[in-house]
C-alpha atoms as a PDB file:
ATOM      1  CA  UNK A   1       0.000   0.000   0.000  1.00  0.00           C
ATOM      2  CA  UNK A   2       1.196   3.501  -0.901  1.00  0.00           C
ATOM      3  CA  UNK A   3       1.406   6.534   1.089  1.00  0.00           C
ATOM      4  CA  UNK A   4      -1.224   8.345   2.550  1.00  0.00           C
ATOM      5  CA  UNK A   5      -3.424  11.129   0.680  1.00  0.00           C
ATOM      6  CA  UNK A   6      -3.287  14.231   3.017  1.00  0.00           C
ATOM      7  CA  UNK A   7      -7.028  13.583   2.745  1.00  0.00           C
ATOM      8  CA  UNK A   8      -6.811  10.509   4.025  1.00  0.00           C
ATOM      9  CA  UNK A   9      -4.571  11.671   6.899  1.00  0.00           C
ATOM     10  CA  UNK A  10      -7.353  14.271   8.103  1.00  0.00           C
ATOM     11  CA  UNK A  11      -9.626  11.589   7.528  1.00  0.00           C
ATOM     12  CA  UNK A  12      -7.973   9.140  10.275  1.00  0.00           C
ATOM     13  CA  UNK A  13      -7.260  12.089  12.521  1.00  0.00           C
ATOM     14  CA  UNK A  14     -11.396  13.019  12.266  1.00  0.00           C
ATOM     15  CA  UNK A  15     -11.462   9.068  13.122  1.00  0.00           C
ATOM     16  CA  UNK A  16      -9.596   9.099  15.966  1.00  0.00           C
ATOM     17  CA  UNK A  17     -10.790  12.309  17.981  1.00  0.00           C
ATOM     18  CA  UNK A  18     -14.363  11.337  17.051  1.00  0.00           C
ATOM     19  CA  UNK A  19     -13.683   7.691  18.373  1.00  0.00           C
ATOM     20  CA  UNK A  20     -11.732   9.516  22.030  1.00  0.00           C
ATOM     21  CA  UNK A  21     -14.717  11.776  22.402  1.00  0.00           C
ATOM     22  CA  UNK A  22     -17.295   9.275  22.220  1.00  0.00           C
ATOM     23  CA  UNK A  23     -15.506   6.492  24.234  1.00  0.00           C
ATOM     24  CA  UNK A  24     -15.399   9.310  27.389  1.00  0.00           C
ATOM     25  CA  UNK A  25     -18.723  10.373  26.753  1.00  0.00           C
ATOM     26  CA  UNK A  26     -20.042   6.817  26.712  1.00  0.00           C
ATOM     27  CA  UNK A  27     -18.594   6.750  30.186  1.00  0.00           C
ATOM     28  CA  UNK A  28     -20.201   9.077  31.800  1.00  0.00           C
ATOM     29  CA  UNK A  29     -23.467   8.294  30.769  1.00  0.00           C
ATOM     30  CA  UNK A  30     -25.812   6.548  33.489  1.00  0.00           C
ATOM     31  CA  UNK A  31     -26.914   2.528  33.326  1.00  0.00           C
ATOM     32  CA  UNK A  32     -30.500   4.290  32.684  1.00  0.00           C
ATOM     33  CA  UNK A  33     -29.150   6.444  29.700  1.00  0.00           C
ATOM     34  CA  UNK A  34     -27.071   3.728  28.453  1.00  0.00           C
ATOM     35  CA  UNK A  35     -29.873   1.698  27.720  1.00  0.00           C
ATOM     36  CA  UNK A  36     -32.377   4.262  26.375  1.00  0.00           C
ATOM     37  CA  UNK A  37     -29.783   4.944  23.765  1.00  0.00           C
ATOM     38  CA  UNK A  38     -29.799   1.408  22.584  1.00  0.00           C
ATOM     39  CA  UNK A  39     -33.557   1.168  23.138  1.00  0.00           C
ATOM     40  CA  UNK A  40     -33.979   4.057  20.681  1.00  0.00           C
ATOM     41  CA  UNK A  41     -31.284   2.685  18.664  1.00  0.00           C
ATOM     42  CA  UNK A  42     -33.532  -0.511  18.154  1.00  0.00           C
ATOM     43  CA  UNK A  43     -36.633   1.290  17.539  1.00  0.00           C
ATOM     44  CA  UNK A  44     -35.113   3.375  14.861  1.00  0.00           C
ATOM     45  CA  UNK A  45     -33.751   0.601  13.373  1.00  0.00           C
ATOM     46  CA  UNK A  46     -37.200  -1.238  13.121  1.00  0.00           C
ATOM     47  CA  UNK A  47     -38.840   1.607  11.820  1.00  0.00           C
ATOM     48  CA  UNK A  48     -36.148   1.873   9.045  1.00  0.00           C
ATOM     49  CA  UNK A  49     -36.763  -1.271   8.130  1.00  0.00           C
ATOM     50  CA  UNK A  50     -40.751  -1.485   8.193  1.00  0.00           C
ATOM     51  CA  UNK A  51     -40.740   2.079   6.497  1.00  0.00           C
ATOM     52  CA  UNK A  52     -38.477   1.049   3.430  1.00  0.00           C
ATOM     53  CA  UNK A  53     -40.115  -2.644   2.787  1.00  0.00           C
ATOM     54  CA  UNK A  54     -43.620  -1.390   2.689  1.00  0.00           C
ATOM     55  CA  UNK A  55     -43.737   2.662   3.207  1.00  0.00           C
ATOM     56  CA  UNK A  56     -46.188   1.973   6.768  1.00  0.00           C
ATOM     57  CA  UNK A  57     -44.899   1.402  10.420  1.00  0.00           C
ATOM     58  CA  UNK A  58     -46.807  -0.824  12.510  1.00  0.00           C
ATOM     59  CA  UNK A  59     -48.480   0.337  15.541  1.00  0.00           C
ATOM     60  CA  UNK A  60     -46.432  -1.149  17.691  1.00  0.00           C
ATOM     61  CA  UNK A  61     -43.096   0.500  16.474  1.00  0.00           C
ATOM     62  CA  UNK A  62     -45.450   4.057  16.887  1.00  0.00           C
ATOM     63  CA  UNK A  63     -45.801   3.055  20.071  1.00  0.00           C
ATOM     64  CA  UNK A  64     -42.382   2.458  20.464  1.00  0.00           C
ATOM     65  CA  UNK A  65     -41.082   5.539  19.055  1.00  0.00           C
ATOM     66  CA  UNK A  66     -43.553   7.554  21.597  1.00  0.00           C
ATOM     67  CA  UNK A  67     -41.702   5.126  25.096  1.00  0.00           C
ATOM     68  CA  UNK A  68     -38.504   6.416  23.604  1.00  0.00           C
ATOM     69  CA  UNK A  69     -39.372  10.176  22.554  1.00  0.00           C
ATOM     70  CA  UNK A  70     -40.346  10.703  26.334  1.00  0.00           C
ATOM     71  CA  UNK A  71     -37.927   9.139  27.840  1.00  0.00           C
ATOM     72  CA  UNK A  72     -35.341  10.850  25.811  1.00  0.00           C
ATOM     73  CA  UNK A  73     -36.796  13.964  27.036  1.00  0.00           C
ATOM     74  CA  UNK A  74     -37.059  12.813  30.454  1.00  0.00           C
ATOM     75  CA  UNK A  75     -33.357  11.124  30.765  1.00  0.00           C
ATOM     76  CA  UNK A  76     -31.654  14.230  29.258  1.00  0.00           C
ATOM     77  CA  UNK A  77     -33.626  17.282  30.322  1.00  0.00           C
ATOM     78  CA  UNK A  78     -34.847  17.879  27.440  1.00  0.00           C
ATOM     79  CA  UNK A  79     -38.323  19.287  28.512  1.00  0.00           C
ATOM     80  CA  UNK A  80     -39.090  23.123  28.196  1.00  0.00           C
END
């Protein structure tokens, strides 16, 4: 493999600050936030999915997306 692109340089750099800012933030988020992120993770994965095969999300992912809206708002202050 040849050298580097200075593009490609900036692009690992980006990479690697990105990757040391999220690893301490993921750290200092609580067991209860921890899990609503991959809770809403899930959901917006399912609704992805069931949107793109047949353009219509069941009521149950809806239902979903509501549980994790709130709680969002409620874990992170996000409330007016």
């Amino acid at each position: 493999m040849g050298r580097k692109s200075n593009y490609e340089i900036e692009q690992d750099i980006t990479k690697n600050l990105r990757f040391k800012i999220n690893s301490v933030g993921m750290r200092s988020l609580t067991n209860a936030q921890e899990q609503l992120l991959d809770d809403t993770y899930d959901v917006l994965s399912d609704f992805v999915q069931e949107y793109s095969e047949m353009f219509d999300v069941t009521s149950e992912t809806a239902r979903k997306l509501q549980t994790v809206y709130w709680s969002y708002i409620n874990e992170f202050n996000k409330g007016e």
